[in-house]
PDB file of N, CA and C in Angstrom:
ATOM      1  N   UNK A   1     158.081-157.010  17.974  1.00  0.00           N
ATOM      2  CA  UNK A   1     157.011-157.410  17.075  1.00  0.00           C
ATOM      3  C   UNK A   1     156.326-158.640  17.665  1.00  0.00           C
ATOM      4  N   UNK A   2     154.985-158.882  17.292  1.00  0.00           N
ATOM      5  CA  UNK A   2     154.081-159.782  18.576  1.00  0.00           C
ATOM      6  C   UNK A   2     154.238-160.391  17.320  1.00  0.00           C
ATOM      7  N   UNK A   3     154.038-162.286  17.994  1.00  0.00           N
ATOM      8  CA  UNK A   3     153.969-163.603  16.959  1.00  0.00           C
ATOM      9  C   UNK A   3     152.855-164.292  17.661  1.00  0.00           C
ATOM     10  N   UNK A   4     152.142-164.780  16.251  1.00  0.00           N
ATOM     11  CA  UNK A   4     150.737-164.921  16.947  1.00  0.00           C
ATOM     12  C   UNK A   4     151.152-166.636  16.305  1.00  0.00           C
ATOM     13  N   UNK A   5     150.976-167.494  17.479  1.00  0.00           N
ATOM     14  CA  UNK A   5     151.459-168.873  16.122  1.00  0.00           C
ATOM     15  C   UNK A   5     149.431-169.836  16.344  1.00  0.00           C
ATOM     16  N   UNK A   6     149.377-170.452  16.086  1.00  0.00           N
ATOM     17  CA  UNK A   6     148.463-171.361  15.525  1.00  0.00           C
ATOM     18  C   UNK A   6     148.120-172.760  16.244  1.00  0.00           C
ATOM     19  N   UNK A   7     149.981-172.411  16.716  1.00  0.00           N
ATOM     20  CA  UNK A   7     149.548-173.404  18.440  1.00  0.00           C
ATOM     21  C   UNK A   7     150.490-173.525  19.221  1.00  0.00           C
ATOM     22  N   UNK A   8     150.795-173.753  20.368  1.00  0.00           N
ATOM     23  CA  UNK A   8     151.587-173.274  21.399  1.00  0.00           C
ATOM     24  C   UNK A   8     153.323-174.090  20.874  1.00  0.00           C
ATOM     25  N   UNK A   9     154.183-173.053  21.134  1.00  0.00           N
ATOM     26  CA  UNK A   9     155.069-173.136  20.574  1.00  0.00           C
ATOM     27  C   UNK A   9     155.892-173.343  21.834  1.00  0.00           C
ATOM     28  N   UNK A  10     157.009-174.213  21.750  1.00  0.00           N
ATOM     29  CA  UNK A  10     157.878-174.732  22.977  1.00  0.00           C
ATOM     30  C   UNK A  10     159.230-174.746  22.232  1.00  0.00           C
ATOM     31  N   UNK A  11     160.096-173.797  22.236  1.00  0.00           N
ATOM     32  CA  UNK A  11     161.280-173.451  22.454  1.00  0.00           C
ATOM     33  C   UNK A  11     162.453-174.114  22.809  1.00  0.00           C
ATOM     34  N   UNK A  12     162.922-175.231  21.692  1.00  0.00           N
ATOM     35  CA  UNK A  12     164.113-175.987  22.968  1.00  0.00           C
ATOM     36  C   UNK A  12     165.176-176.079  22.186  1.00  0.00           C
ATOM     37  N   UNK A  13     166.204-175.582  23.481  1.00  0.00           N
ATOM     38  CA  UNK A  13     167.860-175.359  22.686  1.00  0.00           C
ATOM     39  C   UNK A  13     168.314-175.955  22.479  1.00  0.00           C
ATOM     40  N   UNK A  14     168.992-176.008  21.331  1.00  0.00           N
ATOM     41  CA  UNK A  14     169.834-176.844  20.507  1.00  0.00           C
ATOM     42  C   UNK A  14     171.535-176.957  21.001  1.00  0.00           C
ATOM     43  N   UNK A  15     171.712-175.468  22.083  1.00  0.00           N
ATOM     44  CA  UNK A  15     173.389-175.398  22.581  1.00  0.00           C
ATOM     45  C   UNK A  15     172.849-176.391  23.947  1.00  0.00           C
ATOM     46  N   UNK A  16     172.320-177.307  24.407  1.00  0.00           N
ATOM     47  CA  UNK A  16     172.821-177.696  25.626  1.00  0.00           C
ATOM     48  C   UNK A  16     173.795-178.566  25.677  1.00  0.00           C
ATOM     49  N   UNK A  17     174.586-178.282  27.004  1.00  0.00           N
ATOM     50  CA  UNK A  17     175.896-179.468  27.075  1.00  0.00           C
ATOM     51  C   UNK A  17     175.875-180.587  26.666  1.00  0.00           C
ATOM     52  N   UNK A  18     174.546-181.119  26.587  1.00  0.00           N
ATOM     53  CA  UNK A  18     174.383-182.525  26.346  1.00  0.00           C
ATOM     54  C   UNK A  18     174.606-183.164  24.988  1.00  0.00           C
ATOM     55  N   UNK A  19     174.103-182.099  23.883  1.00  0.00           N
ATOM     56  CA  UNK A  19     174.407-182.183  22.408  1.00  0.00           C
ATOM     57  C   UNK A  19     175.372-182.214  22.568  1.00  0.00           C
ATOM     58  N   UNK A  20     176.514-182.286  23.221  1.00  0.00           N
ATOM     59  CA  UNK A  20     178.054-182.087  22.362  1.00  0.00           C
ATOM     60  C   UNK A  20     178.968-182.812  22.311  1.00  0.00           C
ATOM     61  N   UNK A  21     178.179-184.163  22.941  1.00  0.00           N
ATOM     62  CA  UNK A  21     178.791-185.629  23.156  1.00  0.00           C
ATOM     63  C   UNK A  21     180.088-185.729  23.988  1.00  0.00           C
ATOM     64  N   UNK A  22     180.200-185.067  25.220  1.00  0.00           N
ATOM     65  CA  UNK A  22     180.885-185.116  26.159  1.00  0.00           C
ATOM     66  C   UNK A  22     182.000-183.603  26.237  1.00  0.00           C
ATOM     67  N   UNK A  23     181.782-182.695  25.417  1.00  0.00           N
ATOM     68  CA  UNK A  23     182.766-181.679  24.938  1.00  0.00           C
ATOM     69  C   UNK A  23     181.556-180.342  25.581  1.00  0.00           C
ATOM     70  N   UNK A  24     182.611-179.042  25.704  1.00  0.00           N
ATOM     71  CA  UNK A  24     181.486-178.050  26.117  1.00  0.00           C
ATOM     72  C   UNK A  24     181.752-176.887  25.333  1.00  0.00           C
ATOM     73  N   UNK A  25     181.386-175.677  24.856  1.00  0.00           N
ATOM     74  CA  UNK A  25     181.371-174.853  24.630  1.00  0.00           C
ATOM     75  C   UNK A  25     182.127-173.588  25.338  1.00  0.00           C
ATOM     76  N   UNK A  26     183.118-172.894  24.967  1.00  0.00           N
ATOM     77  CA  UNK A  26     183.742-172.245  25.667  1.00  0.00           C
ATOM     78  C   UNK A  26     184.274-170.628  24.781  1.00  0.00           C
ATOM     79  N   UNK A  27     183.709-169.807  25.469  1.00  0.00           N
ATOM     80  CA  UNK A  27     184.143-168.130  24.107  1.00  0.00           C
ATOM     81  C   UNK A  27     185.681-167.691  25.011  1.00  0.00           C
ATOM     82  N   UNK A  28     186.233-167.218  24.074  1.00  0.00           N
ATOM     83  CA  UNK A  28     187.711-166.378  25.107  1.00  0.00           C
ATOM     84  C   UNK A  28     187.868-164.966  23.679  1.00  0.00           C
ATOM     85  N   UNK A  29     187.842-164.076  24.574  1.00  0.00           N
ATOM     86  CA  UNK A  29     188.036-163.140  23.297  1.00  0.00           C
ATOM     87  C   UNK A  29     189.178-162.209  24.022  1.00  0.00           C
ATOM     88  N   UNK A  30     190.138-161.292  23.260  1.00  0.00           N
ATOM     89  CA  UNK A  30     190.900-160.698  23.424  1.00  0.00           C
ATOM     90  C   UNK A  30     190.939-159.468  23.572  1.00  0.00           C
ATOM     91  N   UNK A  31     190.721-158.680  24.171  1.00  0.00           N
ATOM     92  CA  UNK A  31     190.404-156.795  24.542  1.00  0.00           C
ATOM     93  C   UNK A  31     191.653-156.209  23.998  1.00  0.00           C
ATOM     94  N   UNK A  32     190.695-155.552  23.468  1.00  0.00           N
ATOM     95  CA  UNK A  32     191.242-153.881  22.364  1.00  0.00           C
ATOM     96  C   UNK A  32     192.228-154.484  21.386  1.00  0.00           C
ATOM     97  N   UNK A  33     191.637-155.906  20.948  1.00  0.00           N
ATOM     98  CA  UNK A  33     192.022-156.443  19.440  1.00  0.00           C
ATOM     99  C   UNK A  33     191.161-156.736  18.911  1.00  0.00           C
ATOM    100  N   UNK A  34     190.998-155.445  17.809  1.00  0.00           N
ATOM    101  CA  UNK A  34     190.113-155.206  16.829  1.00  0.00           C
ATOM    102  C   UNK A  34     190.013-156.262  15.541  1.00  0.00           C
ATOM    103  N   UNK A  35     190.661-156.529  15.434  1.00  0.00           N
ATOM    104  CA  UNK A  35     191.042-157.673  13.938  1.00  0.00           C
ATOM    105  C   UNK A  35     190.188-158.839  14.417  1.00  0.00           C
ATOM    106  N   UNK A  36     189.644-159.204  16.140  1.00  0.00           N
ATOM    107  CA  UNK A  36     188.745-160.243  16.239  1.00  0.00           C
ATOM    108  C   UNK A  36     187.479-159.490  16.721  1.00  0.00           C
ATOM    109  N   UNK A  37     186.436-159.817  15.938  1.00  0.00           N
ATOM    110  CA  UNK A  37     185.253-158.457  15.934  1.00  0.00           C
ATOM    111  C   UNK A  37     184.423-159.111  16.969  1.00  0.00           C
ATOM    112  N   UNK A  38     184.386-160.523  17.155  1.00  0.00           N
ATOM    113  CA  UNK A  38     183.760-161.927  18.169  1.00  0.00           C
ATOM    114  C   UNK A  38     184.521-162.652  18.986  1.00  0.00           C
ATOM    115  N   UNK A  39     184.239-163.281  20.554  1.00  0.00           N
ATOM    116  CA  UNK A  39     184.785-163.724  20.763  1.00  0.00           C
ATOM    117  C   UNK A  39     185.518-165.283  19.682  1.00  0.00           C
ATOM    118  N   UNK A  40     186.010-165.851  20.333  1.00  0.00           N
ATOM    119  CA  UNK A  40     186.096-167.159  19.692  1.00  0.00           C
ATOM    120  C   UNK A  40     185.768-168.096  20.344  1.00  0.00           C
ATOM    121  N   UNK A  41     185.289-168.928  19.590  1.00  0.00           N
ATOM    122  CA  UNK A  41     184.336-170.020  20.225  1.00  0.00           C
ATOM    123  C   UNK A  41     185.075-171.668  19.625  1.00  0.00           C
ATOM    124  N   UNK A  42     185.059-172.421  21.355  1.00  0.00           N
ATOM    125  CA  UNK A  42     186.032-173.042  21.192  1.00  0.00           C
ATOM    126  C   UNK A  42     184.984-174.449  22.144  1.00  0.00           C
ATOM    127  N   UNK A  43     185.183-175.731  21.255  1.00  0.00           N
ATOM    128  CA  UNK A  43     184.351-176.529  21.866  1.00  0.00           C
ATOM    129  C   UNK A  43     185.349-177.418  22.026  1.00  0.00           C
ATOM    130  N   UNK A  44     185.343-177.654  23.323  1.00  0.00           N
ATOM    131  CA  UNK A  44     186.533-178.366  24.241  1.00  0.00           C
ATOM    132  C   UNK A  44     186.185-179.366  24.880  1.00  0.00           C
ATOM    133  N   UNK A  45     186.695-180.714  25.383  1.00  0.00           N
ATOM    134  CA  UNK A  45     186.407-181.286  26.334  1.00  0.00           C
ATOM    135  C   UNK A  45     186.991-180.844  27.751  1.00  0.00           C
ATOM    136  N   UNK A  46     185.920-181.159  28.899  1.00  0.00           N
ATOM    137  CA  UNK A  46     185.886-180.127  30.099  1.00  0.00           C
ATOM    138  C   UNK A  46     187.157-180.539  30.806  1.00  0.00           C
ATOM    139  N   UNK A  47     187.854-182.259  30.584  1.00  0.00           N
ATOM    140  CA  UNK A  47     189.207-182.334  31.129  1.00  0.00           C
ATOM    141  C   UNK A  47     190.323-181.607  30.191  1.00  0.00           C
ATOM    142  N   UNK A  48     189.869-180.654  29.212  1.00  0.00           N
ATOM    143  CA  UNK A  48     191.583-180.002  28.036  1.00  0.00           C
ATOM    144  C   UNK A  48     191.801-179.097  29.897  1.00  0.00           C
ATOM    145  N   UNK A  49     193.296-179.049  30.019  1.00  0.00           N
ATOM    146  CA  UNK A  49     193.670-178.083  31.204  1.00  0.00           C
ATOM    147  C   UNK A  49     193.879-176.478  30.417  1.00  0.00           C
ATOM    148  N   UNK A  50     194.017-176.028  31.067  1.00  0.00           N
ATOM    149  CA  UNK A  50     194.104-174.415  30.618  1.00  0.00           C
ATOM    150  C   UNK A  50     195.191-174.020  29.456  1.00  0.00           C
ATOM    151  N   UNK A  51     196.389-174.714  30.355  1.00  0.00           N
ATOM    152  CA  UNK A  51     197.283-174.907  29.346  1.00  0.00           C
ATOM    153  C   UNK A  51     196.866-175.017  28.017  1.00  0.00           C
ATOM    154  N   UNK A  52     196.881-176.806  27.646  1.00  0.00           N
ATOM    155  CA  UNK A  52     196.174-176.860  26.400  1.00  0.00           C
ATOM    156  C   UNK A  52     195.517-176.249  25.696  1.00  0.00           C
ATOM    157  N   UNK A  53     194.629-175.276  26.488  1.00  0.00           N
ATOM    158  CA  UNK A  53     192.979-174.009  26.017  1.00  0.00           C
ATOM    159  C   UNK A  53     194.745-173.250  25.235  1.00  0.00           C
ATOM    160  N   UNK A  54     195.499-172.815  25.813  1.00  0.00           N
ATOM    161  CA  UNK A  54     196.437-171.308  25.573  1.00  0.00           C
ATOM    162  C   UNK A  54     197.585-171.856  24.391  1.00  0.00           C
ATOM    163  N   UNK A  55     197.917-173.389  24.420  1.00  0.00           N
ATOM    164  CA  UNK A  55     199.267-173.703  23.827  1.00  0.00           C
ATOM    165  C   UNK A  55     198.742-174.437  22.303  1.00  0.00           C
ATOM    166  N   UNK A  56     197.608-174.489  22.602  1.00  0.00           N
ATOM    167  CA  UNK A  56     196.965-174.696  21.582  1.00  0.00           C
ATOM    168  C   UNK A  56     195.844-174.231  20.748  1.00  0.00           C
ATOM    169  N   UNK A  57     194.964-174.466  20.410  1.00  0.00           N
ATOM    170  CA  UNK A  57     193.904-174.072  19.581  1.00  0.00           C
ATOM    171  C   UNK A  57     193.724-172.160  20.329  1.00  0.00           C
ATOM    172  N   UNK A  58     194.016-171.540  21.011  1.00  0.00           N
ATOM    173  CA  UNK A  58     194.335-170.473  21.665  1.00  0.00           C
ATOM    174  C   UNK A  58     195.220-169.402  20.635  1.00  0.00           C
ATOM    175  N   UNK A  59     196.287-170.202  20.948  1.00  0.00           N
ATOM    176  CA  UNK A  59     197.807-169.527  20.501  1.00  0.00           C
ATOM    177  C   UNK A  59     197.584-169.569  18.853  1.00  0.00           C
ATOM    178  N   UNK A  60     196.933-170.611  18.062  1.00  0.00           N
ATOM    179  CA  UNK A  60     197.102-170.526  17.165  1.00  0.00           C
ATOM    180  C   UNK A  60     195.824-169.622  16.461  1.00  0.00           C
ATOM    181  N   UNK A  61     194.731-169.030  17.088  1.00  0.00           N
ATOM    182  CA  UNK A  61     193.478-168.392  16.969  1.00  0.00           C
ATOM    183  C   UNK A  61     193.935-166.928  16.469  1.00  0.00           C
ATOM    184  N   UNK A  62     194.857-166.556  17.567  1.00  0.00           N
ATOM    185  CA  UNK A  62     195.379-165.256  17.697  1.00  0.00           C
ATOM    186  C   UNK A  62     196.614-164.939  16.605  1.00  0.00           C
ATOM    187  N   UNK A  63     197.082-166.122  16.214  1.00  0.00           N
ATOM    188  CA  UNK A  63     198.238-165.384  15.270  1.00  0.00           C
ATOM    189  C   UNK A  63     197.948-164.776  14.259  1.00  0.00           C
ATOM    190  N   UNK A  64     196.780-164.296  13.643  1.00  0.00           N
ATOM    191  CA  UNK A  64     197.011-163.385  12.199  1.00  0.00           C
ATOM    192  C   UNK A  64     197.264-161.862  13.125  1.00  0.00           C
ATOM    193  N   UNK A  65     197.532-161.572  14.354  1.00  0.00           N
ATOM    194  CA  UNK A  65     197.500-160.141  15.068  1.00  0.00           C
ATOM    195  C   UNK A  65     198.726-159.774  15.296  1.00  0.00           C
ATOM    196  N   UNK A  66     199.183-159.361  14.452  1.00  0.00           N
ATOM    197  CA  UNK A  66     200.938-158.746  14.348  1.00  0.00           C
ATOM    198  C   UNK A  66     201.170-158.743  16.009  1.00  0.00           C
ATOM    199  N   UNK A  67     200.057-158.361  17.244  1.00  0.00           N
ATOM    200  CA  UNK A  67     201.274-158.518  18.469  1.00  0.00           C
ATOM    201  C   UNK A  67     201.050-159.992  19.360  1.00  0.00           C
ATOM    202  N   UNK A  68     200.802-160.993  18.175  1.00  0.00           N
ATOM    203  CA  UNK A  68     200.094-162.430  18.875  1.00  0.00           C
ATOM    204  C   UNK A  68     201.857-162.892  19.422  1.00  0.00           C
ATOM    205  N   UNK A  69     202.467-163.043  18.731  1.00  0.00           N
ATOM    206  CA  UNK A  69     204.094-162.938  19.130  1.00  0.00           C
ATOM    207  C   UNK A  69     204.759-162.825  20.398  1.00  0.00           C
ATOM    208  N   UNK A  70     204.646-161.389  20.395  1.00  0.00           N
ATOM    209  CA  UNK A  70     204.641-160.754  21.427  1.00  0.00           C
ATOM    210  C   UNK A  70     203.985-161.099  23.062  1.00  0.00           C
ATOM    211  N   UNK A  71     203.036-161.789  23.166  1.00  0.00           N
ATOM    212  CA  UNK A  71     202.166-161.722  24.015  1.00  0.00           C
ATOM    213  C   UNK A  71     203.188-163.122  25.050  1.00  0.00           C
ATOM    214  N   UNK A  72     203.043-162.944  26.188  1.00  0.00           N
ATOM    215  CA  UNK A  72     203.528-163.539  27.828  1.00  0.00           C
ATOM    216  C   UNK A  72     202.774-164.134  27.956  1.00  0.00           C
ATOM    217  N   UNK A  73     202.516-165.093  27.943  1.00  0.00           N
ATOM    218  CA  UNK A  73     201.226-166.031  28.128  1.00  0.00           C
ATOM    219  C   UNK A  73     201.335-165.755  30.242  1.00  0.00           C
ATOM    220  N   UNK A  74     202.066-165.546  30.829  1.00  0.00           N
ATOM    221  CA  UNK A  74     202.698-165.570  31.781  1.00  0.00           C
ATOM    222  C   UNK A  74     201.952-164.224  32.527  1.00  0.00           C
ATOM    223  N   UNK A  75     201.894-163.458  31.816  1.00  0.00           N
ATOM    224  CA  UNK A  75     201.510-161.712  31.727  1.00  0.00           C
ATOM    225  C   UNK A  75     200.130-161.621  31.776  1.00  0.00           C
ATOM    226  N   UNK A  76     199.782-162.287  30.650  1.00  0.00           N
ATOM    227  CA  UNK A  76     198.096-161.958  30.517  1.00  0.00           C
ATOM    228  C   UNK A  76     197.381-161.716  31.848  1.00  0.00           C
ATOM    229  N   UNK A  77     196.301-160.714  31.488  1.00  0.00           N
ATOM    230  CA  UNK A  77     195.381-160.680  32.722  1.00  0.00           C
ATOM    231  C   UNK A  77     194.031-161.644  32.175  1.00  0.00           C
ATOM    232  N   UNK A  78     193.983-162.028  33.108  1.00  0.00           N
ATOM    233  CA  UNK A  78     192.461-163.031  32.626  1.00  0.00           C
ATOM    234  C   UNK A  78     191.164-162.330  33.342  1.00  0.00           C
ATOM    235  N   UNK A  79     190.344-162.515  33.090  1.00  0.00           N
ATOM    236  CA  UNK A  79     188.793-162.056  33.242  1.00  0.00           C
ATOM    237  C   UNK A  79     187.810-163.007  33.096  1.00  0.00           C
ATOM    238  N   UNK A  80     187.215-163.395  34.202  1.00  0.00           N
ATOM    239  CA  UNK A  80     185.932-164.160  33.986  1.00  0.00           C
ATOM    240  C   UNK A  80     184.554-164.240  34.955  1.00  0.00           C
ATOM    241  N   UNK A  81     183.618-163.654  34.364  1.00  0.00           N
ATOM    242  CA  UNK A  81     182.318-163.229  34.660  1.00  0.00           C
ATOM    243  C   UNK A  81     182.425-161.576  34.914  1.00  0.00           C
ATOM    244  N   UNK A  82     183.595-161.111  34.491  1.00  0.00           N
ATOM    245  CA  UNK A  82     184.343-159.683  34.172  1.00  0.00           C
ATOM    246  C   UNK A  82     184.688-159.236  35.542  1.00  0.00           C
ATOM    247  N   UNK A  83     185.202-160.436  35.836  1.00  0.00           N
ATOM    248  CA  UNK A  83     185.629-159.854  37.411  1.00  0.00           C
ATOM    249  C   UNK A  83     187.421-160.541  37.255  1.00  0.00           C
ATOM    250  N   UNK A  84     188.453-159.914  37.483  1.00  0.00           N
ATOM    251  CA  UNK A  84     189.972-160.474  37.312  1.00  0.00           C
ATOM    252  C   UNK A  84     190.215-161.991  37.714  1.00  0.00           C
ATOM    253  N   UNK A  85     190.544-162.589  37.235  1.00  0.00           N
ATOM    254  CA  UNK A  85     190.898-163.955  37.129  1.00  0.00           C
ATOM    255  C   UNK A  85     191.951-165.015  37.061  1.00  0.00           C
ATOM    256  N   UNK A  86     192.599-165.639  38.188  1.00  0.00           N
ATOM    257  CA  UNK A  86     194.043-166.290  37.618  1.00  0.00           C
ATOM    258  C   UNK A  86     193.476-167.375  37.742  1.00  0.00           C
ATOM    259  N   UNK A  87     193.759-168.066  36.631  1.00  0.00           N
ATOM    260  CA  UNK A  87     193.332-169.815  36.083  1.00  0.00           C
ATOM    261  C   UNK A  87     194.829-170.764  36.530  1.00  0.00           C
ATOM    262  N   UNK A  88     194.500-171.578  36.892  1.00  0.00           N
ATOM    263  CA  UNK A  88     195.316-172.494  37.159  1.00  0.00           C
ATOM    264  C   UNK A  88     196.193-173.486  35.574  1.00  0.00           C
ATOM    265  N   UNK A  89     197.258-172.762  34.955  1.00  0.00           N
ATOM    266  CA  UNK A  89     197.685-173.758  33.894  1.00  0.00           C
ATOM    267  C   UNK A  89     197.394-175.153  33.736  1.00  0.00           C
ATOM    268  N   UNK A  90     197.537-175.531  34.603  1.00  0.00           N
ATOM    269  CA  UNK A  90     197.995-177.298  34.953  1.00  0.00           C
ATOM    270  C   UNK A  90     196.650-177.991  35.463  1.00  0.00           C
ATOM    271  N   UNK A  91     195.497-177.039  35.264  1.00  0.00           N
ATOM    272  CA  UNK A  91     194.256-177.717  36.079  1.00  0.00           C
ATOM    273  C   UNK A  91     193.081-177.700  34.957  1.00  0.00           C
ATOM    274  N   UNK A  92     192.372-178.363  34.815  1.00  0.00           N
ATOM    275  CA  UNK A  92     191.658-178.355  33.703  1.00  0.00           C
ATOM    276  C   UNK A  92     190.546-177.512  33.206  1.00  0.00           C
ATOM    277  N   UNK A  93     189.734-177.018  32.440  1.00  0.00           N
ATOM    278  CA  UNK A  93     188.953-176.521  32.413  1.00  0.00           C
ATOM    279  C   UNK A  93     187.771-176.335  33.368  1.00  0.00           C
ATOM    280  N   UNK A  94     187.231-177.658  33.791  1.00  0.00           N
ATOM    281  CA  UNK A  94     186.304-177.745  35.195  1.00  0.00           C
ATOM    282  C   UNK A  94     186.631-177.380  36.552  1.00  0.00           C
ATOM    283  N   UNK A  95     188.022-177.561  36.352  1.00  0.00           N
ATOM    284  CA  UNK A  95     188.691-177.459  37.897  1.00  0.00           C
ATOM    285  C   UNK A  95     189.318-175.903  37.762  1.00  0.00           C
ATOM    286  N   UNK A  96     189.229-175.195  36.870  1.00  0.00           N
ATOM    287  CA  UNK A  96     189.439-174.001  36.880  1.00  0.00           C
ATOM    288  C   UNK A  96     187.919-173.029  37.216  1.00  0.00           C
ATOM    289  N   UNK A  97     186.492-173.607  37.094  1.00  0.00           N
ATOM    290  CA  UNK A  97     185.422-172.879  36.986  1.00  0.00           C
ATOM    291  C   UNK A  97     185.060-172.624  35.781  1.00  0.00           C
ATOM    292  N   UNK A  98     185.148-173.253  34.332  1.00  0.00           N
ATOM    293  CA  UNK A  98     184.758-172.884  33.122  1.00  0.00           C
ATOM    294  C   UNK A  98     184.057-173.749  32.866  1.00  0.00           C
ATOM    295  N   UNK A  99     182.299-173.604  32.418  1.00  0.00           N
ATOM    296  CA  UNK A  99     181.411-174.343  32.425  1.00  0.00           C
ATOM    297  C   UNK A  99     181.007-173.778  31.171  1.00  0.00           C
ATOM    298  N   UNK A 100     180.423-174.928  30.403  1.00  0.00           N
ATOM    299  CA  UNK A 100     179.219-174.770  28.797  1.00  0.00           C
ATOM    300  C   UNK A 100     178.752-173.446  28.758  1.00  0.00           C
ATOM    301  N   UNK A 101     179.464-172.587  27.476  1.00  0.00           N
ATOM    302  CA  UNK A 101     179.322-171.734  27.427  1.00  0.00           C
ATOM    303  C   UNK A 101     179.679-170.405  28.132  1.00  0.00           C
ATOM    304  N   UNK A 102     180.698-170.634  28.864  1.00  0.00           N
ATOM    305  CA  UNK A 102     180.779-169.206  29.432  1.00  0.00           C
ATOM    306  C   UNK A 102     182.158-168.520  29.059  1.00  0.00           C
ATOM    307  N   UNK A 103     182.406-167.349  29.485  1.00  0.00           N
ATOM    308  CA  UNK A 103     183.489-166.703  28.014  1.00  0.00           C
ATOM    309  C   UNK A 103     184.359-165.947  29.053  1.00  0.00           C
ATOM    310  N   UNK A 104     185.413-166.315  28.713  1.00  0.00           N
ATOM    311  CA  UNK A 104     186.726-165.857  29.386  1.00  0.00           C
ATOM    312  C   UNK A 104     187.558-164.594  28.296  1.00  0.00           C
ATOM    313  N   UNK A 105     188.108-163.577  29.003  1.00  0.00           N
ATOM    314  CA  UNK A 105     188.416-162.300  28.638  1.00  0.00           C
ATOM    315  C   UNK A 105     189.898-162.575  28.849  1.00  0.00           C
ATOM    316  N   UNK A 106     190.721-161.537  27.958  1.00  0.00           N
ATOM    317  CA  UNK A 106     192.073-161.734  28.008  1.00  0.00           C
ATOM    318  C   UNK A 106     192.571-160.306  28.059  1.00  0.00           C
ATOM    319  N   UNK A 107     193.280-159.696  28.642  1.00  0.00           N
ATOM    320  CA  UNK A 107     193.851-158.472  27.953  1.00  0.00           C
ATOM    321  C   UNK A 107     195.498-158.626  28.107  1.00  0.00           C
ATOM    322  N   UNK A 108     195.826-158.060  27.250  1.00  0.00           N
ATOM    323  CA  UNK A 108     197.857-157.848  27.319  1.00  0.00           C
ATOM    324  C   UNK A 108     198.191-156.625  27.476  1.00  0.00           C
ATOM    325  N   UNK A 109     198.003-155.744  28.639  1.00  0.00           N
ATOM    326  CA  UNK A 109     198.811-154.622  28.559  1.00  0.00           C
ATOM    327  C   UNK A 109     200.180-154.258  27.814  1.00  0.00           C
ATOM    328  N   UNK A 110     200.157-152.899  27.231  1.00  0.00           N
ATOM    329  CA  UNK A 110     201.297-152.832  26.263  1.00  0.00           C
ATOM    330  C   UNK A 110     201.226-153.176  24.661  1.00  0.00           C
ATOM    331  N   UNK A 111     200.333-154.321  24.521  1.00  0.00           N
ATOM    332  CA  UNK A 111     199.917-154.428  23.032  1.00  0.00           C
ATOM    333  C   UNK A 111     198.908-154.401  22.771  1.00  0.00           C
ATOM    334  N   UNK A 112     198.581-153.489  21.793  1.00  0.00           N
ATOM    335  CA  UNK A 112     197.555-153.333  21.526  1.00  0.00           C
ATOM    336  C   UNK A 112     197.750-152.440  19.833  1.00  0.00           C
ATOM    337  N   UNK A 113     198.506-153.330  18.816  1.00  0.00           N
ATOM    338  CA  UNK A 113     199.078-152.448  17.332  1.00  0.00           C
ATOM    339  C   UNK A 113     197.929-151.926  16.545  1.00  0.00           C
ATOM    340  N   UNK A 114     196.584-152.855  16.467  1.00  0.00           N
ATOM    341  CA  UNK A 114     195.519-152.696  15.680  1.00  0.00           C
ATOM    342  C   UNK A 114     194.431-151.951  16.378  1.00  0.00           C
ATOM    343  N   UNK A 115     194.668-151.153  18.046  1.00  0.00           N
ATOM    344  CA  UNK A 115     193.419-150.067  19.032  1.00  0.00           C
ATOM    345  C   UNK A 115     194.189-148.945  19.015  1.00  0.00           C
ATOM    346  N   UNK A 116     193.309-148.525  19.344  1.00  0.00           N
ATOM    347  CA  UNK A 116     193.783-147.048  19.985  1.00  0.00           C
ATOM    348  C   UNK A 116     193.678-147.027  21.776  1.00  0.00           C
ATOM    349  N   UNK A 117     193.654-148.197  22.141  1.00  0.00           N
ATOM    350  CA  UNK A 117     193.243-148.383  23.553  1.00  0.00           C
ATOM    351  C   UNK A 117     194.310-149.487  24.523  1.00  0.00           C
ATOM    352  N   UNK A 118     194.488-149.527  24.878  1.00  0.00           N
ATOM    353  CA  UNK A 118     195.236-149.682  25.924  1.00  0.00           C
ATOM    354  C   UNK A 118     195.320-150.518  27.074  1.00  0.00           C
TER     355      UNK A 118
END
């Protein structure tokens, strides 16, 4: 649909890194767990290490999923820019390659109670 405005209209985003007073924006969503319909969106400072991203605000995202339990933090396959991914635990978000806004994929082979997928 065409927008006709009245006078030139300039567009400026409200997500840049800079709004977030030193913290960045970060999505991680979980494959073929249906019970999370969106990734989750997680605004972090860029030194939290990976760890922290998983032992915390992570681990506790995922528990209403009967196989959150279950899951190897050890096991997981990671995904990012949907290409396979091993993140460094012990290294921080920046020093792993995770920049404002960009969204890291998880899958757990073997669980999957709430898909039909695998």
């Amino acid at each position: 649909m065409t927008v006709t405005a009245i006078k030139e209209y300039v567009g400026v985003p409200r997500d840049r890194v800079e709004n977030f007073n030193g913290k960045q924006l970060v999505y991680v969503s979980w494959d073929h767990h249906l019970l999370f319909a969106a990734p989750f969106l997680l605004c972090l400072p860029p030194q939290t290490s990976f760890r922290e991203l998983v032992e915390g605000p992570l681990s506790a995202l995922v528990q209403p999923d009967p196989d959150a339990a279950a899951i190897d933090w050890t096991k997981v396959e990671w995904l990012k820019s949907n290409q396979p991914w091993t993140p460094d635990f012990d290294r921080s978000l920046v020093d792993n390659g995770i920049g404002h806004k960009d969204q890291i994929r998880m899958r757990t082979p073997g669980l999957a109670s709430l898909s039909a997928a695998a």
